[in-house]
C-alpha atoms as a PDB file:
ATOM      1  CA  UNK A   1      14.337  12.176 -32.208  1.00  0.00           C
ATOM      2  CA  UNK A   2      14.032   8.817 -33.754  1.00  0.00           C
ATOM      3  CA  UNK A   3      16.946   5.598 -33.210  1.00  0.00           C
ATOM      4  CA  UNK A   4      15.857   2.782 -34.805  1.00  0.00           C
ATOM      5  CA  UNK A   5      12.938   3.571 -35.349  1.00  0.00           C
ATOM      6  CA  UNK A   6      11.791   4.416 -32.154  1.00  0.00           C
ATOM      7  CA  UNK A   7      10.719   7.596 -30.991  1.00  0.00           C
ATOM      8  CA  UNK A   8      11.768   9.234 -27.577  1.00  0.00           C
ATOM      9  CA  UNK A   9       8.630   9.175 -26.069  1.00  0.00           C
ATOM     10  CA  UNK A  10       8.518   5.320 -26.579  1.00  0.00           C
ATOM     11  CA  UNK A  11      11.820   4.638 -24.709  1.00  0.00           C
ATOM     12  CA  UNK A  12      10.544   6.472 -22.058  1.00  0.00           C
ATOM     13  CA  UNK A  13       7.855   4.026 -21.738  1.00  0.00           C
ATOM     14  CA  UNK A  14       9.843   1.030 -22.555  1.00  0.00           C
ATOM     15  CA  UNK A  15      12.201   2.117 -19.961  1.00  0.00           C
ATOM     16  CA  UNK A  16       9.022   2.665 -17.528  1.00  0.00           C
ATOM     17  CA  UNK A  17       7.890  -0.866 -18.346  1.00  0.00           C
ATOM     18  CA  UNK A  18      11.028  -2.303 -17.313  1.00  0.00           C
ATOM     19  CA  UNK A  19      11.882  -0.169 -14.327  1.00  0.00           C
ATOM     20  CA  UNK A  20       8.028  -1.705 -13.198  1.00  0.00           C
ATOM     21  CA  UNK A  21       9.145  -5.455 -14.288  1.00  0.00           C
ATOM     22  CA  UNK A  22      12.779  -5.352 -12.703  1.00  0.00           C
ATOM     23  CA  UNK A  23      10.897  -4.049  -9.214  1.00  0.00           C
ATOM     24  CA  UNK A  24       8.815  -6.742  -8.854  1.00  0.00           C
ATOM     25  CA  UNK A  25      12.511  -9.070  -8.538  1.00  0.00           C
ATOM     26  CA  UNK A  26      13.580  -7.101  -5.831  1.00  0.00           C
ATOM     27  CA  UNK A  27      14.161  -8.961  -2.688  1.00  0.00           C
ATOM     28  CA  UNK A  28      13.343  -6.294  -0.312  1.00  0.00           C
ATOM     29  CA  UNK A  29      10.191  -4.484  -0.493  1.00  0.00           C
ATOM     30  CA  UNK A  30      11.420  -1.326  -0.206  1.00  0.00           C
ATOM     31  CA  UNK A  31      13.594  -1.837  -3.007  1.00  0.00           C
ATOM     32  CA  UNK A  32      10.584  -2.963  -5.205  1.00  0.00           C
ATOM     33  CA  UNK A  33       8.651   0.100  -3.473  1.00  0.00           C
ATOM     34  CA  UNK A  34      11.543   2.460  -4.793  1.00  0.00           C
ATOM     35  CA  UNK A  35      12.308   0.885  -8.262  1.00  0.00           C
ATOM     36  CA  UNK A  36       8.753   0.856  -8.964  1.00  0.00           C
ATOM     37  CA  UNK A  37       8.524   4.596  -7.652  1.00  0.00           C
ATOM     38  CA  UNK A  38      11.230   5.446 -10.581  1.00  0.00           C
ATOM     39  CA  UNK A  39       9.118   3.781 -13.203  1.00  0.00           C
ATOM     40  CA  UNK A  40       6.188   5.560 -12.291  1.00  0.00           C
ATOM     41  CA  UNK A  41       7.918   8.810 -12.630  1.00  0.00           C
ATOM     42  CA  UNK A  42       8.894   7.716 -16.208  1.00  0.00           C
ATOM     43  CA  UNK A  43       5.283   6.757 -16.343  1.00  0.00           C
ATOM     44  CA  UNK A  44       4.326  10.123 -15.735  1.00  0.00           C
ATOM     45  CA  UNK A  45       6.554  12.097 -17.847  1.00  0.00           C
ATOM     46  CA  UNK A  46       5.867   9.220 -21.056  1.00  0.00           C
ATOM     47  CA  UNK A  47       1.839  10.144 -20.207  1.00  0.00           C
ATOM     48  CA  UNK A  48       2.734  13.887 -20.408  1.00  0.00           C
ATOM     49  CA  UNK A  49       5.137  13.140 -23.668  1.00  0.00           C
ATOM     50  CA  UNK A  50       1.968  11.736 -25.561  1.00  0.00           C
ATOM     51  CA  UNK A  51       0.614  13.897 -28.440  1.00  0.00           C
ATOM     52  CA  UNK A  52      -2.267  15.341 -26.258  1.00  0.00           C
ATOM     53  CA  UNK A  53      -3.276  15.311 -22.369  1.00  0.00           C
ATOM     54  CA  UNK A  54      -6.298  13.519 -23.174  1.00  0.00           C
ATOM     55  CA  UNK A  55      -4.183  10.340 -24.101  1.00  0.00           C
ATOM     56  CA  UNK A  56      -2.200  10.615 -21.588  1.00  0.00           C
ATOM     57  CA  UNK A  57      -4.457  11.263 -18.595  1.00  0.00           C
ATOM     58  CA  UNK A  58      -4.550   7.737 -17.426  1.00  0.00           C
ATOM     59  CA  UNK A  59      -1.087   6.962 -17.409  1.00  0.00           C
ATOM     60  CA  UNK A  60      -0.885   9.615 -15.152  1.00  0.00           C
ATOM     61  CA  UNK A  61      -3.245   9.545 -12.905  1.00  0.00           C
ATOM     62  CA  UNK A  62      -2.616   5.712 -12.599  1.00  0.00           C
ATOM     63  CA  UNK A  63       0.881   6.147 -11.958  1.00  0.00           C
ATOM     64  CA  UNK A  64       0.708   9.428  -9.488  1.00  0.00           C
ATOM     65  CA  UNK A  65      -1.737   7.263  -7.489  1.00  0.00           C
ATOM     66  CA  UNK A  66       0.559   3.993  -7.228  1.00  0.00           C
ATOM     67  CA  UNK A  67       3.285   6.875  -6.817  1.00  0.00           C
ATOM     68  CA  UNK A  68       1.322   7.949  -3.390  1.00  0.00           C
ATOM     69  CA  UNK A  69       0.791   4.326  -2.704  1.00  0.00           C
ATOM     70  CA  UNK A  70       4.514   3.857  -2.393  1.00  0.00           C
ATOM     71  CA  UNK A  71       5.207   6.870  -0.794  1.00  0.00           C
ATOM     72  CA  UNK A  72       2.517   6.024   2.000  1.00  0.00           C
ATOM     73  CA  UNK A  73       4.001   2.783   2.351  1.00  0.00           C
ATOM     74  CA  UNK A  74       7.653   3.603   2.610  1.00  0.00           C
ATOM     75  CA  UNK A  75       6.731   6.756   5.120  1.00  0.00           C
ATOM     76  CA  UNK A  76       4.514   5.148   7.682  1.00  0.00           C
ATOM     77  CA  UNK A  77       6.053   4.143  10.653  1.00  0.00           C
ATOM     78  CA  UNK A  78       5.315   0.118  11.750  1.00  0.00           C
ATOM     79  CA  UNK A  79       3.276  -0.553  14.367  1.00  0.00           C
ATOM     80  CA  UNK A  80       3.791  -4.105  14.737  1.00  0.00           C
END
């Protein structure tokens, strides 16, 4: 599926980018903790969209591990 010349898999990853840029203007860091969550979902399914796993690998892994970065984050209870 092409619009403009742009496949599908790239507006998943232009939407990623963004979803990644617009988090870091939250005001609250769990909002920038959830947005950025979202765009590393899209991250993962544009890394699995690529033409073949071994190009997309890194997006993945990168992203899954910021993913459980967030998660950790947002789930731990403050001590202070």
């Amino acid at each position: 599926m092409e619009l403009f010349g742009i496949t599908g898999t790239e507006y998943v990853g232009y939407l990623a980018s963004l979803m990644v840029l617009i988090s870091f203007t939250m005001r609250t860091i769990k909002g920038l903790r959830l947005l950025n969550m979202a765009g590393c979902i899209l991250f993962v399914l544009y890394g699995f969209l690529m033409p073949n796993l071994r190009i997309g690998l890194p997006i993945i892994i990168a992203n899954v591990a910021i993913f459980a970065v967030n998660t950790y984050y947002l789930m731990r209870k403050r001590t202070s």
